[in-house]
Protein backbone atom coordinates (compact mmCIF):
# COMPACT_ATOMS: atom_id res chain seq x y z
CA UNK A 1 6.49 -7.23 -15.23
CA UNK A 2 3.17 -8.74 -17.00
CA UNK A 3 3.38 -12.62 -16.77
CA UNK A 4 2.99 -13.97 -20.20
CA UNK A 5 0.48 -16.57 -20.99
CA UNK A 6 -0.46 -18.93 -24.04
CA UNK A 7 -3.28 -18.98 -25.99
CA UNK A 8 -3.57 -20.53 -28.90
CA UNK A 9 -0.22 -20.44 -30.33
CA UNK A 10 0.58 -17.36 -29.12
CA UNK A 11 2.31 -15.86 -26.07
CA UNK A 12 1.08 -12.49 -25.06
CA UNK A 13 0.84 -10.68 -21.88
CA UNK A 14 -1.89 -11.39 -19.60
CA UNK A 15 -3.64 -8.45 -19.97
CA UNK A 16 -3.95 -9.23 -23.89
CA UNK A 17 -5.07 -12.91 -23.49
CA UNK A 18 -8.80 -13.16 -25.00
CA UNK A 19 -11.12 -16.38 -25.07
CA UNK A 20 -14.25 -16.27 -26.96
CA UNK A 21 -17.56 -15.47 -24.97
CA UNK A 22 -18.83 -18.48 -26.88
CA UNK A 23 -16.33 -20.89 -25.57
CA UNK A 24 -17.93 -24.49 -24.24
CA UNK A 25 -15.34 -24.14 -22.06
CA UNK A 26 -16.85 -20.94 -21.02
CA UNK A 27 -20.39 -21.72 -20.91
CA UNK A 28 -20.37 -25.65 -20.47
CA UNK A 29 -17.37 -26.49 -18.43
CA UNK A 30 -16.88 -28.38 -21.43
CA UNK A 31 -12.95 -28.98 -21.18
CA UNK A 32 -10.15 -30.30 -19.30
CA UNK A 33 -7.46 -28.75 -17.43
CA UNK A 34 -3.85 -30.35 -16.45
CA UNK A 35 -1.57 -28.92 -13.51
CA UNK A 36 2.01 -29.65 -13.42
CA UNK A 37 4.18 -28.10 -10.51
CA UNK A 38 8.12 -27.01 -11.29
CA UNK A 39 11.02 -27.42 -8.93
CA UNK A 40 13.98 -26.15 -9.38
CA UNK A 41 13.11 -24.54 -13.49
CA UNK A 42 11.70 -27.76 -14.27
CA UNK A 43 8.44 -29.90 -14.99
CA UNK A 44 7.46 -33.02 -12.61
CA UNK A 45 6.39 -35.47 -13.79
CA UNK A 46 5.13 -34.25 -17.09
CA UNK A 47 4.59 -37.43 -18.85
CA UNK A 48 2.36 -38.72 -16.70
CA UNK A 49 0.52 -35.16 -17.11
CA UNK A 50 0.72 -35.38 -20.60
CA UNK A 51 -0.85 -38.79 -20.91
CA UNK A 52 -3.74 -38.31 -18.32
CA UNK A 53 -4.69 -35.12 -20.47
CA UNK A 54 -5.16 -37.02 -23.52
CA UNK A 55 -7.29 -39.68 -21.57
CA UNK A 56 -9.47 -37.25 -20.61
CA UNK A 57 -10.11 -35.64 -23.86
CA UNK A 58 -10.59 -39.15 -25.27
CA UNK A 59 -13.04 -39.94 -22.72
CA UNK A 60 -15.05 -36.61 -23.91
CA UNK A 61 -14.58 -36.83 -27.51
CA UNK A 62 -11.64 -34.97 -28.24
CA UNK A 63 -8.46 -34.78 -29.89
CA UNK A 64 -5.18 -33.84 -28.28
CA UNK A 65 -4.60 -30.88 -29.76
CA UNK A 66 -0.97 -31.33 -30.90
CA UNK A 67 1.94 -33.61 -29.57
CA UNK A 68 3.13 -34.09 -26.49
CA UNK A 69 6.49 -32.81 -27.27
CA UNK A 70 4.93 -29.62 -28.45
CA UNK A 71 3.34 -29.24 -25.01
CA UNK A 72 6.50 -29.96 -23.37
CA UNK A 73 8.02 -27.19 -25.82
CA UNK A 74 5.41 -24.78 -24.29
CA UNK A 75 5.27 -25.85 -20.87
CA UNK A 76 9.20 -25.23 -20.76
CA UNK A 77 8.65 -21.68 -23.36
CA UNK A 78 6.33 -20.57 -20.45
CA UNK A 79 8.77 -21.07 -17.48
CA UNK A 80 11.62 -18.94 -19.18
CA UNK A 81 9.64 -16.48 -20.14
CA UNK A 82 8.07 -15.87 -16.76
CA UNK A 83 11.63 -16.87 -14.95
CA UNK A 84 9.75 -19.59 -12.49
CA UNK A 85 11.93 -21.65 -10.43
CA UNK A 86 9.34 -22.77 -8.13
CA UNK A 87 5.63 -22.94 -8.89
CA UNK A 88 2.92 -24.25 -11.68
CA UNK A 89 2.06 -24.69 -14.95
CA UNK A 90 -1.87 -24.62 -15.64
CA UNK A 91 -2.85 -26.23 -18.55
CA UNK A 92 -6.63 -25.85 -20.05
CA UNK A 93 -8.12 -27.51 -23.29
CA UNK A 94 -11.69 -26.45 -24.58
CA UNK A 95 -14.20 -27.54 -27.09
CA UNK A 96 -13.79 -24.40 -28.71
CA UNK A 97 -16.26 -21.99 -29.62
CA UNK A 98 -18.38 -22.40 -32.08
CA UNK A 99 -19.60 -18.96 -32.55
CA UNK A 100 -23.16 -19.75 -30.34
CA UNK A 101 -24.55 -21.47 -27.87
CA UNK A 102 -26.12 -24.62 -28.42
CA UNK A 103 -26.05 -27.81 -26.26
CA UNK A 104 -24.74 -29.92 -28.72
CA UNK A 105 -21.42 -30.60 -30.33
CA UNK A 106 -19.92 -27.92 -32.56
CA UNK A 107 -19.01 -29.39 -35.85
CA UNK A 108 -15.45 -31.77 -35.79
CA UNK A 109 -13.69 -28.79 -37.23
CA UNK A 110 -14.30 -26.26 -34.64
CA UNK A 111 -10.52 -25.65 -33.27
CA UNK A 112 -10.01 -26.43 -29.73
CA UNK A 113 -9.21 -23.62 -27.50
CA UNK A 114 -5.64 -24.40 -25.70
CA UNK A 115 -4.86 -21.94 -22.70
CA UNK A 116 -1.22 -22.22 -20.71
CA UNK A 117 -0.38 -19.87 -17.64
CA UNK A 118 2.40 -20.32 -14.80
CA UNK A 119 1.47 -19.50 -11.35
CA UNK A 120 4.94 -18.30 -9.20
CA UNK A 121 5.07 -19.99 -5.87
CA UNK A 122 8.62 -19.88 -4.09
CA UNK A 123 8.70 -21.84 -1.59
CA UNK A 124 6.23 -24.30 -2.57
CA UNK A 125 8.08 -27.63 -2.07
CA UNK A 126 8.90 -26.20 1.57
CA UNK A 127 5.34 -25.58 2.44
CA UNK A 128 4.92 -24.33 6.15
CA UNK A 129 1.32 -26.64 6.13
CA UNK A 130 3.75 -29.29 5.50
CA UNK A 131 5.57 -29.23 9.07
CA UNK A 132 2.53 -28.74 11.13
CA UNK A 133 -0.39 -30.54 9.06
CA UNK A 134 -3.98 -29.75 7.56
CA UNK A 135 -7.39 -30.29 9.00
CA UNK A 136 -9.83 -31.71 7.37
CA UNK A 137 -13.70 -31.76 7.22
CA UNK A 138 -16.31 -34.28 5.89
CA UNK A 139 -19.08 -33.33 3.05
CA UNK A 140 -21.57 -35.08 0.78
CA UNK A 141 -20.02 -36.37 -2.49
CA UNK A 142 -22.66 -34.77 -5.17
CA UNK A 143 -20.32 -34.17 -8.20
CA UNK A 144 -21.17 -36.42 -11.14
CA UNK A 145 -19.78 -39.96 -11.88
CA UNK A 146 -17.00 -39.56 -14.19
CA UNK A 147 -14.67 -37.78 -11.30
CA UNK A 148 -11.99 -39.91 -13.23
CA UNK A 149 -11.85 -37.53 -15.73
CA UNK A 150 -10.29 -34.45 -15.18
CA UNK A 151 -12.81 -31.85 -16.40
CA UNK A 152 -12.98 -27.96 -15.12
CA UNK A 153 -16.16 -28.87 -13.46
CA UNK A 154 -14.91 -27.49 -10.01
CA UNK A 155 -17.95 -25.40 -8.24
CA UNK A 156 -18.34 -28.31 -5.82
CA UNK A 157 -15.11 -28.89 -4.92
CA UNK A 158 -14.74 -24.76 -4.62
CA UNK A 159 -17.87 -24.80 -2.37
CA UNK A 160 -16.43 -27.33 -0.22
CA UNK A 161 -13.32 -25.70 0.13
CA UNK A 162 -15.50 -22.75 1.37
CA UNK A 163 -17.43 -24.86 3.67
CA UNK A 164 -14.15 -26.34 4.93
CA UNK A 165 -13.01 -22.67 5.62
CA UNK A 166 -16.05 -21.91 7.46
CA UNK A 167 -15.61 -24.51 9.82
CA UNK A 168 -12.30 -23.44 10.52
CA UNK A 169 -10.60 -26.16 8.85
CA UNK A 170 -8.19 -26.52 5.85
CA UNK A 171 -10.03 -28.60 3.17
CA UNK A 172 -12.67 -31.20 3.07
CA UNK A 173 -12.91 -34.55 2.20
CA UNK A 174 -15.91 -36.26 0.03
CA UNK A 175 -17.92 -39.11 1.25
CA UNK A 176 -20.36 -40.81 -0.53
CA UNK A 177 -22.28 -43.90 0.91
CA UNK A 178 -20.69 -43.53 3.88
CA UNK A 179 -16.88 -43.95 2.36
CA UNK A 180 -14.04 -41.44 1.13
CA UNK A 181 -14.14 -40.42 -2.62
CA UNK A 182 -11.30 -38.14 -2.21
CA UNK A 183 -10.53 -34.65 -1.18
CA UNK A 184 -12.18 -31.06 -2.99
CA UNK A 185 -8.68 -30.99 -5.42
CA UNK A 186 -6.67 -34.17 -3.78
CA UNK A 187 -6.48 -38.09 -2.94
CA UNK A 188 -6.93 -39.24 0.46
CA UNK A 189 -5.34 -41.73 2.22
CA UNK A 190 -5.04 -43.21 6.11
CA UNK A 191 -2.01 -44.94 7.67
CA UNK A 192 -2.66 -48.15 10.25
CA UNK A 193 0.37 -49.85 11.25
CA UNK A 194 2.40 -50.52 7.87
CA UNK A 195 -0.57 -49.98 6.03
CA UNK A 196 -1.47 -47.16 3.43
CA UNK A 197 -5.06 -47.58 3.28
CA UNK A 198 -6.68 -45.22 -0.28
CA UNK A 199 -9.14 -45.87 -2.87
CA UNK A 200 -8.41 -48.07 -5.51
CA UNK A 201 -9.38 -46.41 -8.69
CA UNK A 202 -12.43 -46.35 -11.06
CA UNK A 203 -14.36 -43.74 -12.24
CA UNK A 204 -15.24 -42.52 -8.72
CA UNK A 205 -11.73 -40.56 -8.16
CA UNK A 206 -9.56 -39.06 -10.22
CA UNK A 207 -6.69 -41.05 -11.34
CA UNK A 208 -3.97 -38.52 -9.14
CA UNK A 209 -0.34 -38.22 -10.69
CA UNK A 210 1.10 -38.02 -7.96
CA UNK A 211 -0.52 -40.30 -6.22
CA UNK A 212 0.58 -43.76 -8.66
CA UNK A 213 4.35 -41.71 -7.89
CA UNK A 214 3.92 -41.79 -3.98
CA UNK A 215 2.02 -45.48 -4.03
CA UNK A 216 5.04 -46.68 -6.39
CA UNK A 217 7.22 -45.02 -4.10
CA UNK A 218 5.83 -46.57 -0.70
CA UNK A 219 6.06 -50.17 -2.09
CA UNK A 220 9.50 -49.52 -3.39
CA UNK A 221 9.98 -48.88 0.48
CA UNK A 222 8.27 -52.05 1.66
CA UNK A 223 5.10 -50.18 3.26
CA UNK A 224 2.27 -52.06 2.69
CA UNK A 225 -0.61 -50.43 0.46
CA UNK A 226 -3.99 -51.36 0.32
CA UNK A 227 -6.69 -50.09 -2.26
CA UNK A 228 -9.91 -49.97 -1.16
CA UNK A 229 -12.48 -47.50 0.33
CA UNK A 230 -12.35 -46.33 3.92
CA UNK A 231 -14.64 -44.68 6.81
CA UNK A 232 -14.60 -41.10 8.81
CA UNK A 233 -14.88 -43.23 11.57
CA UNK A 234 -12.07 -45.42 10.50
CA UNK A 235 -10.17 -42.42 9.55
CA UNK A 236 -10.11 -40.83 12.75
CA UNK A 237 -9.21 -44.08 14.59
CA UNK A 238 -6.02 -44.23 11.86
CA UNK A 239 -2.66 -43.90 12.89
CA UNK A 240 -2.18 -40.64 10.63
CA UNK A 241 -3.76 -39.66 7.33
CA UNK A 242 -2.74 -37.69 3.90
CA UNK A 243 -3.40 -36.30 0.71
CA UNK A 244 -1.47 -36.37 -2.48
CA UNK A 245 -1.57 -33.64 -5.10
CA UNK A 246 0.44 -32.30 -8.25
CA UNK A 247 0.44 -28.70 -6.30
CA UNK A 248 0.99 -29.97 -2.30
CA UNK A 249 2.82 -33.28 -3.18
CA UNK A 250 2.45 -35.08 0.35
CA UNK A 251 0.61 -33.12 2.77
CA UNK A 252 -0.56 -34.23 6.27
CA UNK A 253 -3.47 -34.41 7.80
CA UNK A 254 -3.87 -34.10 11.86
CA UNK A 255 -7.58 -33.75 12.29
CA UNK A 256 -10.67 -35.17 10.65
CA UNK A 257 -14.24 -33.72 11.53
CA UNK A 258 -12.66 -32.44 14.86
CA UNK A 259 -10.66 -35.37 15.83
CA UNK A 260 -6.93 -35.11 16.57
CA UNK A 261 -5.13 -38.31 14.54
CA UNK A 262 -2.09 -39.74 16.89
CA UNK A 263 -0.92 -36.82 18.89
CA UNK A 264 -2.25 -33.91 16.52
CA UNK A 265 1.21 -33.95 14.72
CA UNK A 266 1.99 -34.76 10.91
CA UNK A 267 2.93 -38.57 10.77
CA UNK A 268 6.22 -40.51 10.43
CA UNK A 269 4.81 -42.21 7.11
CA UNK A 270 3.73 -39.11 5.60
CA UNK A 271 6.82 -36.73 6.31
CA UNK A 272 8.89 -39.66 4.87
CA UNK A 273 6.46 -40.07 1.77
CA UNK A 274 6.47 -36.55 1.20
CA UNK A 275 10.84 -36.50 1.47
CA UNK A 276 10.99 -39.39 -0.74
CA UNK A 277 8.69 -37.74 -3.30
CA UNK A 278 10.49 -34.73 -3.81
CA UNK A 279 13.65 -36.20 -3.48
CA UNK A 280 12.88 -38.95 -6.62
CA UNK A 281 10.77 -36.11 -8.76
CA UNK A 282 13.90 -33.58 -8.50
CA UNK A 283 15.82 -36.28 -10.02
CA UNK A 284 13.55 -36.91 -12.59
CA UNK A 285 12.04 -33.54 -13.41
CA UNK A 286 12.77 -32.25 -16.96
């Protein structure tokens, strides 16, 4: 069976889904894209998708293009229709196409282009990378300086993730002047004692969903969490390490650049992040 997908306003098979060649979205990376997993036949945490999309179209000039509760309307449309229980919603908003190329702005008029497709995943809260951990290498941060804004701009992080597989390793993390950014698609974080050690953020990382859910979460638990840059070298000294993401939640991290953390097993603080995660977003999905 075809999966159906949304293009603006209309749902058609996949095979039948057409964007303009002269989409900015297309030839600029000129757009932003939201990813919002399901559990269960429902969204998590939506709102907080919702309102992170429209900050990023503010931040470049754009205008949501309809409500939220429209969204919603399609996000929920989408999983019916495709009969997903477990797995994600991709989300994609475009300057449009103007009908040519041209580096600057198409006129205010020009309609946005809005894409929606689900991705099926079963399984995907019950991860098998979950039980035994990722690894993790370290590369030069060179994307540009609004990382806080959640743009299709992914080569980078893509090429990392291919340098990461190279090296044998699961993913890579970004480190510019000698700190942690984040990881190619992820936050990063280190545990030390009762301490959750990530980066506080600014325009350096991208504001994560899920991770404001799991830092919320942790304090509600009386862990201790501290914002602010960290090392490799402190890294791989940490008690265990993480990464947060709308599509792996909580997933652990057992090696950095080659170095086992605590006894190359995922973490107490991290399995119990990750069950208290999924456990409060079930309750709350929608």
């Amino acid at each position: 069976m075809s999966r159906i997908v949304y293009v603006n306003g209309d749902y058609v098979p996949e095979e039948e889904a057409k964007v303009s060649i002269f989409d900015r979205g297309f030839l600029m990376a000129d757009g932003v894209y939201e990813v919002t997993s399901v559990l269960g036949g429902k969204l998590i945490d939506f709102d907080g998708h919702a309102k992170r999309l429209e900050r990023s179209l503010t931040e470049l000039d754009m205008a949501m293009p309809m409500s939220a509760d429209d969204l919603l309307a399609i996000h929920r449309e989408l999983v019916a229709k495709n009969g997903i229980d477990e797995g994600m919603i991709y989300l994609q908003v475009t300057r449009g196409a103007p009908g040519d190329r041209d580096f600057a702005f198409p006129p205010e008029d020009t309609p946005l282009t809005v894409v929606l497709f689900t991705q099926n995943k079963p399984g995907l809260a019950d991860s098998p990378a979950a039980k035994k951990g990722i690894s993790v290498i370290s590369i030069p941060d060179i994307r540009w300086g609004r990382r806080d804004i959640k743009t299709t701009q992914l080569l980078y992080p893509s090429m990392g993730k291919m340098l990461a597989k190279k090296a044998g390793a699961d993913d890579a993390w970004l480190v510019e002047d000698g700190l942690v950014t984040e990881g190619t698609s992820n936050n990063a974080y280190i545990v030390k004692g009762n301490q959750i050690i990530t980066r506080q953020l600014s325009n350096d990382i991208l504001h994560g969903i899920t991770r404001a859910a799991v830092l919320k979460f942790a304090r509600e638990a009386q862990m201790e969490v501290v914002e602010r840059p960290f090392t490799i070298e402190e890294a791989q000294q940490a008690d265990e390490a993480f990464v947060t993401s709308a599509s792996t939640f909580v997933m652990p991290v057992v090696s950095v650049d080659g170095a086992a953390l605590g006894d190359g097993t995922p973490g107490r603080v991290a399995a119990r992040m990750r069950e208290i995660y999924l456990d409060e977003m079930r309750k709350a999905a929608i």
